[in-house]
N, C-alpha and C. Protein backbone atom coordinates (compact mmCIF):
# COMPACT_ATOMS: atom_id res chain seq x y z
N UNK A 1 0.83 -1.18 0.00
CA UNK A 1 0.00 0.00 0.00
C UNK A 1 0.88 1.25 0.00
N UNK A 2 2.05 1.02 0.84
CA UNK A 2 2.92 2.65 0.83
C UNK A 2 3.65 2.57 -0.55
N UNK A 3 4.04 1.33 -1.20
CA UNK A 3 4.23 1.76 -2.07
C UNK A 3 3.95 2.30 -4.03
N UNK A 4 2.70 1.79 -3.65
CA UNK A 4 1.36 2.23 -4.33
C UNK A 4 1.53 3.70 -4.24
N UNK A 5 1.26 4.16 -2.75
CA UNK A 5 0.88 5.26 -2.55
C UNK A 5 1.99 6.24 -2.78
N UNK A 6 3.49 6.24 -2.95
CA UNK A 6 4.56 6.37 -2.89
C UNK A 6 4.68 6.79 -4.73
N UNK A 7 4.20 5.98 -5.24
CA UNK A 7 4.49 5.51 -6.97
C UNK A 7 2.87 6.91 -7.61
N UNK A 8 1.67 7.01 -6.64
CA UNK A 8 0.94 7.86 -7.31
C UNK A 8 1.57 9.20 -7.35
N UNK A 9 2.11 9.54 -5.86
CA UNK A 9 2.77 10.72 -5.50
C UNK A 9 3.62 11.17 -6.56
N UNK A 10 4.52 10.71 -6.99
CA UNK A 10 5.25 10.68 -8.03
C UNK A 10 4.40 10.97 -9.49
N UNK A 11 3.53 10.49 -9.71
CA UNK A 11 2.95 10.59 -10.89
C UNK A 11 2.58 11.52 -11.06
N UNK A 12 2.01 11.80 -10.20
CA UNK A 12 1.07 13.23 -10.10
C UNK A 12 1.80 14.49 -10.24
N UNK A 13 3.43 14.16 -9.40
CA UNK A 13 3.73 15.89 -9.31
C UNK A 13 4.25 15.58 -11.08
N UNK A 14 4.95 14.48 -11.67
CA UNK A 14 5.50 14.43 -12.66
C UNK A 14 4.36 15.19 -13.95
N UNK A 15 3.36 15.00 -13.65
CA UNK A 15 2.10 15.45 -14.47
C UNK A 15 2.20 17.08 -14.49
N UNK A 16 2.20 17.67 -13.13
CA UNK A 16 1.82 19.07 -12.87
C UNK A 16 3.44 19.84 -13.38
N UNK A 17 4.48 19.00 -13.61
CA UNK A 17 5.96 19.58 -13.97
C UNK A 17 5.60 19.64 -15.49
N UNK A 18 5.17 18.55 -16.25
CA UNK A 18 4.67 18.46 -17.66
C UNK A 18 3.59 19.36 -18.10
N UNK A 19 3.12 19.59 -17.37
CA UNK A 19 1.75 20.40 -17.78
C UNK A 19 2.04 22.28 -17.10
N UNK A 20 2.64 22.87 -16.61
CA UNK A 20 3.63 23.58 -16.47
C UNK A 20 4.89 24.14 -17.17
N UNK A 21 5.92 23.19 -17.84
CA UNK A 21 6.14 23.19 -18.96
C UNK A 21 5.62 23.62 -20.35
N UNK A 22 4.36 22.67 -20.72
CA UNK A 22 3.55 22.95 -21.59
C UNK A 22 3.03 24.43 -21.30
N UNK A 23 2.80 25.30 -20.49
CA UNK A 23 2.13 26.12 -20.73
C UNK A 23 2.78 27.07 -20.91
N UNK A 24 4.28 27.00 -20.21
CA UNK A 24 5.17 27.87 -20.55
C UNK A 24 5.66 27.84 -22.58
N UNK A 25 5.66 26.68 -22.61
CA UNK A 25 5.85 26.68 -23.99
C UNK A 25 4.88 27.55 -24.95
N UNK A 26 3.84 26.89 -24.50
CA UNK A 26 2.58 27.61 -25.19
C UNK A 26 2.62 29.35 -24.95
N UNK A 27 2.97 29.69 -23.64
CA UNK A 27 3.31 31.03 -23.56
C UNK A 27 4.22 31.66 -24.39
N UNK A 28 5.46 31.43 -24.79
CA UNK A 28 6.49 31.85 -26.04
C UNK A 28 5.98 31.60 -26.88
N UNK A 29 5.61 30.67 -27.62
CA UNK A 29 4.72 30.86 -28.90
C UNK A 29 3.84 31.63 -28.96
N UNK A 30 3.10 31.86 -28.30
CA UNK A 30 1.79 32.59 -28.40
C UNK A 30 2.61 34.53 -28.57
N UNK A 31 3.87 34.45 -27.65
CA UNK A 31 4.35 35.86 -27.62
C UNK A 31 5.13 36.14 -29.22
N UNK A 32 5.63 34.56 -29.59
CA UNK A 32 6.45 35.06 -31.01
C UNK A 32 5.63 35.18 -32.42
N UNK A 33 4.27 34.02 -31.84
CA UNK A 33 3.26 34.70 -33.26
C UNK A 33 2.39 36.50 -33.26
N UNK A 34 2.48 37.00 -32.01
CA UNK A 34 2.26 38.25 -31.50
C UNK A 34 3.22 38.97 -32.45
N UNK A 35 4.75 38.89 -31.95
CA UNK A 35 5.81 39.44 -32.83
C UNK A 35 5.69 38.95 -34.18
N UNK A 36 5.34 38.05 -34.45
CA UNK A 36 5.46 38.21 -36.24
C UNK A 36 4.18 39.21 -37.14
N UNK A 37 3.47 39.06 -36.08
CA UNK A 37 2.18 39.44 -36.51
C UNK A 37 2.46 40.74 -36.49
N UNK A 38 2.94 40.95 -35.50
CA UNK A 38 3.58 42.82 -35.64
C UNK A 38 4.49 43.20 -37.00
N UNK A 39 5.31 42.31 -36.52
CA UNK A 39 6.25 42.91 -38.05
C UNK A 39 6.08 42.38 -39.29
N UNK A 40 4.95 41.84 -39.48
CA UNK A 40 4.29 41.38 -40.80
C UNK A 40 3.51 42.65 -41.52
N UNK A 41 3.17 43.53 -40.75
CA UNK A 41 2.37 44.36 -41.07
C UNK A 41 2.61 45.94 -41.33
């Protein structure tokens, strides 16, 4: 059981590091199609 419980713990923060990541990513993109969009025009 602890180590069940030991192995979700883990999963979970590994999820919220991935998904954190991702949003940061998604944040620079979203700022460099901003900048192209500027100097496209």
């Amino acid at each position: 059981m602890l180590l069940l419980a030991g192995f979700a713990a883990s999963f979970l923060s590994a999820c919220n590091t991935v998904e954190g990541a991702g949003r940061d990513i998604q944040g620079a993109g979203d700022r460099l199609e901003d900048s192209a969009q500027r100097n496209r025009n």
